[in-house]
Protein backbone atom coordinates (compact mmCIF):
# COMPACT_ATOMS: atom_id res chain seq x y z
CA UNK A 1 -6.91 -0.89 -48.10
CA UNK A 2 -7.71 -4.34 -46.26
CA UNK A 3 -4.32 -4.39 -45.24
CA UNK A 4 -4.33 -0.95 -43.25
CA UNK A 5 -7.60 -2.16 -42.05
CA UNK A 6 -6.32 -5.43 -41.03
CA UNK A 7 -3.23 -3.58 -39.51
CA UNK A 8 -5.03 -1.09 -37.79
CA UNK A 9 -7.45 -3.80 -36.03
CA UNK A 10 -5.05 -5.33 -34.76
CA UNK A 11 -3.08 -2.48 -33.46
CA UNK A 12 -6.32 -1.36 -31.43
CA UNK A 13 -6.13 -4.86 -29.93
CA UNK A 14 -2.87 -4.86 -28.86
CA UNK A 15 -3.42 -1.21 -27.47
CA UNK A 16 -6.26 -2.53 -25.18
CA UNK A 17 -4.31 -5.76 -24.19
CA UNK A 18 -1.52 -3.48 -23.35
CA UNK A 19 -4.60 -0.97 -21.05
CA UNK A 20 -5.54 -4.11 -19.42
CA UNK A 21 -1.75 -5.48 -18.10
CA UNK A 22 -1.39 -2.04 -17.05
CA UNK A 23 -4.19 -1.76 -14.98
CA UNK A 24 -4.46 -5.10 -13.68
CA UNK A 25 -0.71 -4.49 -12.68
CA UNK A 26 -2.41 -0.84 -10.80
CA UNK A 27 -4.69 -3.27 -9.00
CA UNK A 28 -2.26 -5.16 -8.12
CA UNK A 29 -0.17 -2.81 -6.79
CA UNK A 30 -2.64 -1.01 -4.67
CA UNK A 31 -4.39 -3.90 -3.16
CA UNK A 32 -1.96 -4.54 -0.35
CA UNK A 33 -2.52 -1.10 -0.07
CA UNK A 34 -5.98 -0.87 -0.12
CA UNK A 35 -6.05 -4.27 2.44
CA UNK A 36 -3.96 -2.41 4.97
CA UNK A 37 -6.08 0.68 5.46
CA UNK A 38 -9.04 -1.21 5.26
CA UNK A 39 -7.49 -3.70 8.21
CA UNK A 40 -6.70 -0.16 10.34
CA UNK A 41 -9.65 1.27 9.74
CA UNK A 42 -11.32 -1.77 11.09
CA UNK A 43 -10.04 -2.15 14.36
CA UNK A 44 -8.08 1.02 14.66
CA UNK A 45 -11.95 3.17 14.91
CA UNK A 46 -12.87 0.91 17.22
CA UNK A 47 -10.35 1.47 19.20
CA UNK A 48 -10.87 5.98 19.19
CA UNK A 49 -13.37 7.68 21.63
CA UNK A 50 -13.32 10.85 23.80
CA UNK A 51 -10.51 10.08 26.11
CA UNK A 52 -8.14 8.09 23.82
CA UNK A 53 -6.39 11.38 22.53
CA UNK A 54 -6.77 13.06 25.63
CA UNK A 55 -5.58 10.43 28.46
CA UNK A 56 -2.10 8.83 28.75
CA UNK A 57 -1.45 5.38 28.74
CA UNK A 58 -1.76 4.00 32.90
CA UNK A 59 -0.25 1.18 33.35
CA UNK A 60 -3.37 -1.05 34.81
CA UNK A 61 -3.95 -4.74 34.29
CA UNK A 62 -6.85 -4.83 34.10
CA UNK A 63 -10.08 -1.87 33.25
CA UNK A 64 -9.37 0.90 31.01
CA UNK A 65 -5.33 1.05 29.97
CA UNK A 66 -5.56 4.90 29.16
CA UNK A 67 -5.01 6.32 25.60
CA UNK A 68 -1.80 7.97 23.79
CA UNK A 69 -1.72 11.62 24.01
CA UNK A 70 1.86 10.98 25.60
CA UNK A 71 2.90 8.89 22.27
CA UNK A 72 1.17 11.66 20.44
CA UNK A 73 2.68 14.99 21.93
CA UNK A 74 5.78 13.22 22.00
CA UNK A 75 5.99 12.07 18.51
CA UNK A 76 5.31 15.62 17.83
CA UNK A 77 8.12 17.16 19.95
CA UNK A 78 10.53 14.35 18.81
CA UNK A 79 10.12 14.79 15.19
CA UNK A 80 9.89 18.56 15.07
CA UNK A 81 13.48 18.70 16.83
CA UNK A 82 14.49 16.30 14.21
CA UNK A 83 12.77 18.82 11.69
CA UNK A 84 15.29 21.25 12.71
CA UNK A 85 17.98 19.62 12.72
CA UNK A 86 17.94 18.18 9.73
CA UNK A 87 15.71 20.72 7.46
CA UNK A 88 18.56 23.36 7.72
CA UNK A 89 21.55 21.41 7.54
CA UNK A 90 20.11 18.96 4.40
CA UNK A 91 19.44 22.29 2.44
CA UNK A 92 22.64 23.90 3.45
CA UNK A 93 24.59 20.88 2.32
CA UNK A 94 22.10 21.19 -1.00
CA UNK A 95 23.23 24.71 -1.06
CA UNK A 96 26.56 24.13 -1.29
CA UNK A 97 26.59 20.52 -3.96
CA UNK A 98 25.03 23.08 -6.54
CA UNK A 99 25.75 26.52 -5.67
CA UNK A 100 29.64 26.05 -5.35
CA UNK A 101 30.94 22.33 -5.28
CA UNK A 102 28.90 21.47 -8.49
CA UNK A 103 31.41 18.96 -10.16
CA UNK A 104 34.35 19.36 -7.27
CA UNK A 105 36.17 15.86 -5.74
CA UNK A 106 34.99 16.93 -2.28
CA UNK A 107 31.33 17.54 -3.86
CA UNK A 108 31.31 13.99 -5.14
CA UNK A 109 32.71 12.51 -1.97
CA UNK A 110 29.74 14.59 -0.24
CA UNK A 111 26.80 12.92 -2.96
CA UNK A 112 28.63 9.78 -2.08
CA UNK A 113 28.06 9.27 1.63
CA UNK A 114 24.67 11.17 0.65
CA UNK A 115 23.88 8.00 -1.22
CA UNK A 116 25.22 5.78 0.95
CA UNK A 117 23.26 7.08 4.16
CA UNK A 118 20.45 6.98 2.31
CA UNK A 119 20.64 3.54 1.91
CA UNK A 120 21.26 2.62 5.86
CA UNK A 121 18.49 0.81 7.97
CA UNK A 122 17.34 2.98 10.32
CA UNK A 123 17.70 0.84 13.15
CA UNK A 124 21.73 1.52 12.55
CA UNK A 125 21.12 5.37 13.40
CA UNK A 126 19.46 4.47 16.03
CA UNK A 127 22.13 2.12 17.43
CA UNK A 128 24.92 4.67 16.28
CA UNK A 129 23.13 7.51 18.77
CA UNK A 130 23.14 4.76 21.61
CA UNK A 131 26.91 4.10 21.41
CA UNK A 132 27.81 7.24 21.58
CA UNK A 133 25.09 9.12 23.31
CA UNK A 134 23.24 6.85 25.24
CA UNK A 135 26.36 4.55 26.81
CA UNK A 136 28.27 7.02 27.49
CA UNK A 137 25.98 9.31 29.50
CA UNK A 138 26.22 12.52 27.35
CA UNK A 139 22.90 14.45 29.02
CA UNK A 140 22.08 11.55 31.41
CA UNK A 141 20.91 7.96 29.48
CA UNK A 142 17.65 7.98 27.33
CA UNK A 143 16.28 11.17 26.25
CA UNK A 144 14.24 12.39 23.57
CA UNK A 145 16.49 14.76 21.91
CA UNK A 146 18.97 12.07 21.31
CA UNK A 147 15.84 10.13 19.56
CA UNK A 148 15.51 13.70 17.70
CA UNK A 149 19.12 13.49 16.99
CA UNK A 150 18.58 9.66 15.43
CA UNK A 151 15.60 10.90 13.18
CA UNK A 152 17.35 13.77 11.97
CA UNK A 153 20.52 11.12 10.97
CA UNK A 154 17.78 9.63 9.00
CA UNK A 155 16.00 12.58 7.51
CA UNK A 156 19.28 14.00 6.27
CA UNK A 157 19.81 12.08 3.53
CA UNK A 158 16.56 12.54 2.38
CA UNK A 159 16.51 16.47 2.90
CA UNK A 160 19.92 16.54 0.92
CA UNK A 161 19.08 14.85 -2.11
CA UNK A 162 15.58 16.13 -2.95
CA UNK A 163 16.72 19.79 -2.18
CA UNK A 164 19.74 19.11 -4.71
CA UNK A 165 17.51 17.89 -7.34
CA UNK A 166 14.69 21.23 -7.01
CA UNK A 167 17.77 23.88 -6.75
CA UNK A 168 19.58 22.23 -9.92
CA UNK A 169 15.77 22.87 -11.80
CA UNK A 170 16.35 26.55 -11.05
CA UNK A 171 17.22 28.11 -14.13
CA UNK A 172 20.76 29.47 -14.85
CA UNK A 173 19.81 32.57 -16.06
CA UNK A 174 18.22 33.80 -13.04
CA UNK A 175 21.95 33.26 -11.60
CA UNK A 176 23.73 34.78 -14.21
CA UNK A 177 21.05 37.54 -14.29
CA UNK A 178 21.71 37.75 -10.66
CA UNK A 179 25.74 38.04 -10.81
CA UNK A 180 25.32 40.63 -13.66
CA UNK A 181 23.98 43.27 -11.71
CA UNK A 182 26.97 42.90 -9.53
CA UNK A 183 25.23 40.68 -6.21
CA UNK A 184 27.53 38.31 -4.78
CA UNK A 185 26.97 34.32 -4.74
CA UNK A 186 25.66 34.34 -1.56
CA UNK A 187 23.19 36.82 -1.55
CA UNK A 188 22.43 35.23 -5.20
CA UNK A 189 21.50 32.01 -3.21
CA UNK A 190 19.44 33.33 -0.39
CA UNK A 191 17.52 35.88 -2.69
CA UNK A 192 17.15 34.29 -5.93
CA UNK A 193 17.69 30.49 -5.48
CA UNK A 194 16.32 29.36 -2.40
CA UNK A 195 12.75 32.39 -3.12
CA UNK A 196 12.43 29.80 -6.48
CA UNK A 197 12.97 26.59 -4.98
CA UNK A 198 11.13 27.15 -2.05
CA UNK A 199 7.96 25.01 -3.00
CA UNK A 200 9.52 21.98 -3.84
CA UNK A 201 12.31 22.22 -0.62
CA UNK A 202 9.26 22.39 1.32
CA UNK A 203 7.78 19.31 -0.41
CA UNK A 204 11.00 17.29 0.19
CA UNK A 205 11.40 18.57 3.52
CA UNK A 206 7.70 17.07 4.17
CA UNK A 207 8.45 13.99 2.64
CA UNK A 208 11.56 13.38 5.10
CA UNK A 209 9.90 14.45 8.10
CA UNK A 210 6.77 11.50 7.14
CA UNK A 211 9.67 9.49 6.59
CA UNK A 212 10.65 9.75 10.59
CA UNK A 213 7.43 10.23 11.75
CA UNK A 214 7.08 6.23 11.42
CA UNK A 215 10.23 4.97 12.60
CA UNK A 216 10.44 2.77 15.36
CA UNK A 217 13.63 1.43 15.99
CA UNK A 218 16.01 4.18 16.42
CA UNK A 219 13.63 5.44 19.13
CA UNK A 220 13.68 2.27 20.84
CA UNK A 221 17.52 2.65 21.58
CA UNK A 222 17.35 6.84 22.41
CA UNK A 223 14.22 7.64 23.43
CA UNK A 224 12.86 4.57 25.16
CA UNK A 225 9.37 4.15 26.12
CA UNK A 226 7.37 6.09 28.73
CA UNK A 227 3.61 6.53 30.29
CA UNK A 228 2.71 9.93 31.22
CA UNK A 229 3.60 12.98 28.93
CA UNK A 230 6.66 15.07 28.72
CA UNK A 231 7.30 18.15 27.60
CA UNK A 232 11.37 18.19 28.61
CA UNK A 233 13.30 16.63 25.87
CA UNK A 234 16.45 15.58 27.99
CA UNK A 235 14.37 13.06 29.68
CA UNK A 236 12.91 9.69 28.03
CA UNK A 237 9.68 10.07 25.69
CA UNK A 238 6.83 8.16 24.66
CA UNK A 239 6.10 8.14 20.68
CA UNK A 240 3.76 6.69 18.59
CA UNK A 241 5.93 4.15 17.35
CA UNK A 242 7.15 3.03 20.44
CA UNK A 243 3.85 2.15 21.68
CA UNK A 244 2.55 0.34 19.09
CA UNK A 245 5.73 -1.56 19.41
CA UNK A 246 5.01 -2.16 22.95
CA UNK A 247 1.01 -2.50 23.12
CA UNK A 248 0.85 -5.19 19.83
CA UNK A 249 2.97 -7.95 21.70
CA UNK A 250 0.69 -7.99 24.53
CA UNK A 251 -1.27 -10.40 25.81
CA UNK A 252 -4.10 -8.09 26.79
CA UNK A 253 -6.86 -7.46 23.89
CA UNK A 254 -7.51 -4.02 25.18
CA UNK A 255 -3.82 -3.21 24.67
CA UNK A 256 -3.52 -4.60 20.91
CA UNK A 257 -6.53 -2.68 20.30
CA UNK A 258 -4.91 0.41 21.76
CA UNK A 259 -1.84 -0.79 19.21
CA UNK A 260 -4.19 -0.48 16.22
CA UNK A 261 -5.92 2.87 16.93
CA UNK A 262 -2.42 4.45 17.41
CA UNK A 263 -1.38 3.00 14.08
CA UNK A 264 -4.00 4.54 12.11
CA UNK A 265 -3.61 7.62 14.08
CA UNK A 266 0.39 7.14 12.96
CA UNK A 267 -1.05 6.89 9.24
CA UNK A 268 -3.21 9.93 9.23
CA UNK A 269 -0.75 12.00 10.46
CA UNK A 270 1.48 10.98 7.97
CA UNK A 271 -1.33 11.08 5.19
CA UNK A 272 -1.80 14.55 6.24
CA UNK A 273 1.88 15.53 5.59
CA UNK A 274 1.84 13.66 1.83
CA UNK A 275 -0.98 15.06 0.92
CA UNK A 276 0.48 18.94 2.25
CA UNK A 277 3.66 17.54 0.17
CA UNK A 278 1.79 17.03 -2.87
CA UNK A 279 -0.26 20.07 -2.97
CA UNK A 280 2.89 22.01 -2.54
CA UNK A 281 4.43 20.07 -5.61
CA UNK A 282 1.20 20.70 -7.64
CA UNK A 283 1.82 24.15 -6.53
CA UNK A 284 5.24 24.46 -7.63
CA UNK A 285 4.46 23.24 -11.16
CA UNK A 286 1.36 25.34 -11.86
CA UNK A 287 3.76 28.82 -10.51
């Protein structure tokens, strides 16, 4: 009986040395977390009043150096071309890995180069779209669909893979039950597959577009870097990215302060699509 005892004691010990590694390892994990948001917050607030969201960015040496509703509007207009490019296609291609490739050569040559763009730098989309788009004049130099066109390189990958994974959870039967009563694949796929899946493609879809919401360097070589807002995507674009990139190696405090309020605005935007990702997961699971 003193053995069990003995045995037991020392079990509970381990178990709460074990608790502690684990959180300390948490801690650890989101302190550089936690020290980033807390270094935004800091001088990013400082940074927001009435006309920074509502005033572009001017130009001036010296007095007030305007605020980034250009970056912002065009960040918006850059990604959601990207969105639409890439949402569509990335399911599509999911469509087709599960729904009829499944375990064909061309399938796996398709999950391969899948993989293996998912794995690029980004700054290589954005120099691919600049060789070929940019340098050779197709729709006239720097524009901001050919930045949309860069992000949606980027998004692809991302769109492909997590649709494939939520469309293989759909179960067979629903197929099969599908087929039985004499619909054909396709209709099988728009009607019964995609219906189910839809909550967790919109989550992955989400995830992507948060993904090129923060890039910086393919916009750098497609969409450049402009002051006052556009709304015509063939010509060059301001985006968030892009000016932080431009304001934080400035000599000017006023512009480095500018820098950090667009970065947390950056991160909030992109905390708001996570958190509209998650809820959508959390949604999927409890349906």
């Amino acid at each position: 009986m003193s053995e069990l005892i003995h045995l037991s004691a020392v079990r509970r010990r381990r178990d709460m040395l074990m608790r502690g590694l684990l959180a300390a390892a948490t801690a650890l994990a989101v302190l550089p977390l936690a020290l980033i948001l807390y270094l935004l917050l800091k001088k990013g607030l400082g940074a927001w009043g009435a006309s920074f969201f509502t005033t572009d960015p001017n130009g001036n040496f010296l007095g007030d150096p305007g605020g980034i509703k250009s970056a912002i509007l065009g960040t918006l207009e850059i990604v959601g071309l990207a969105t639409v490019i890439a949402v569509p296609l990335g399911i599509a291609v999911a469509l087709y890995l599960v729904e009829i490739g499944r375990q064909g050569r061309f399938a796996g040559a398709v999950r391969y180069f899948v993989d293996v763009m998912t794995g690029v730098p980004s700054v290589v989309f954005g120099l691919f779209v600049y060789i070929t788009l940019v340098l050779t004049g197709v729709g006239g130099g720097f524009a901001g669909w050919k930045g949309s066109v860069a992000l949606g390189l980027l998004m692809l990958p991302i769109v492909t893979r997590s649709a494939e994974v939520v469309l293989l959870l759909v179960p067979d039967s629903l197929r099969e039950a599908a087929i039985a009563l004499g619909a054909p694949r396709w209709r099988v796929a728009l009607r019964v597959v995609l219906p189910t899946a839809l909550p967790g493609l919109v989550t992955g879809s989400l995830l992507a577009i948060a993904r090129g919401a923060g890039e910086t360097a393919p916009l750098l070589f497609t969409a450049a870097i402009v002051q006052g807002t556009s709304f015509n995507l063939g010509q060059r674009m301001n985006s968030l990215p892009a000016q932080i990139f431009n304001d934080v190696g400035q000599a000017q405090d006023r512009l480095v302060a500018r820098a950090w309020g667009a970065a947390l605005t950056l991160v909030l935007m992109i905390l708001v699509l996570t958190l509209t990702a998650r809820l959508a997961a959390r949604r999927s699971r409890l349906a």
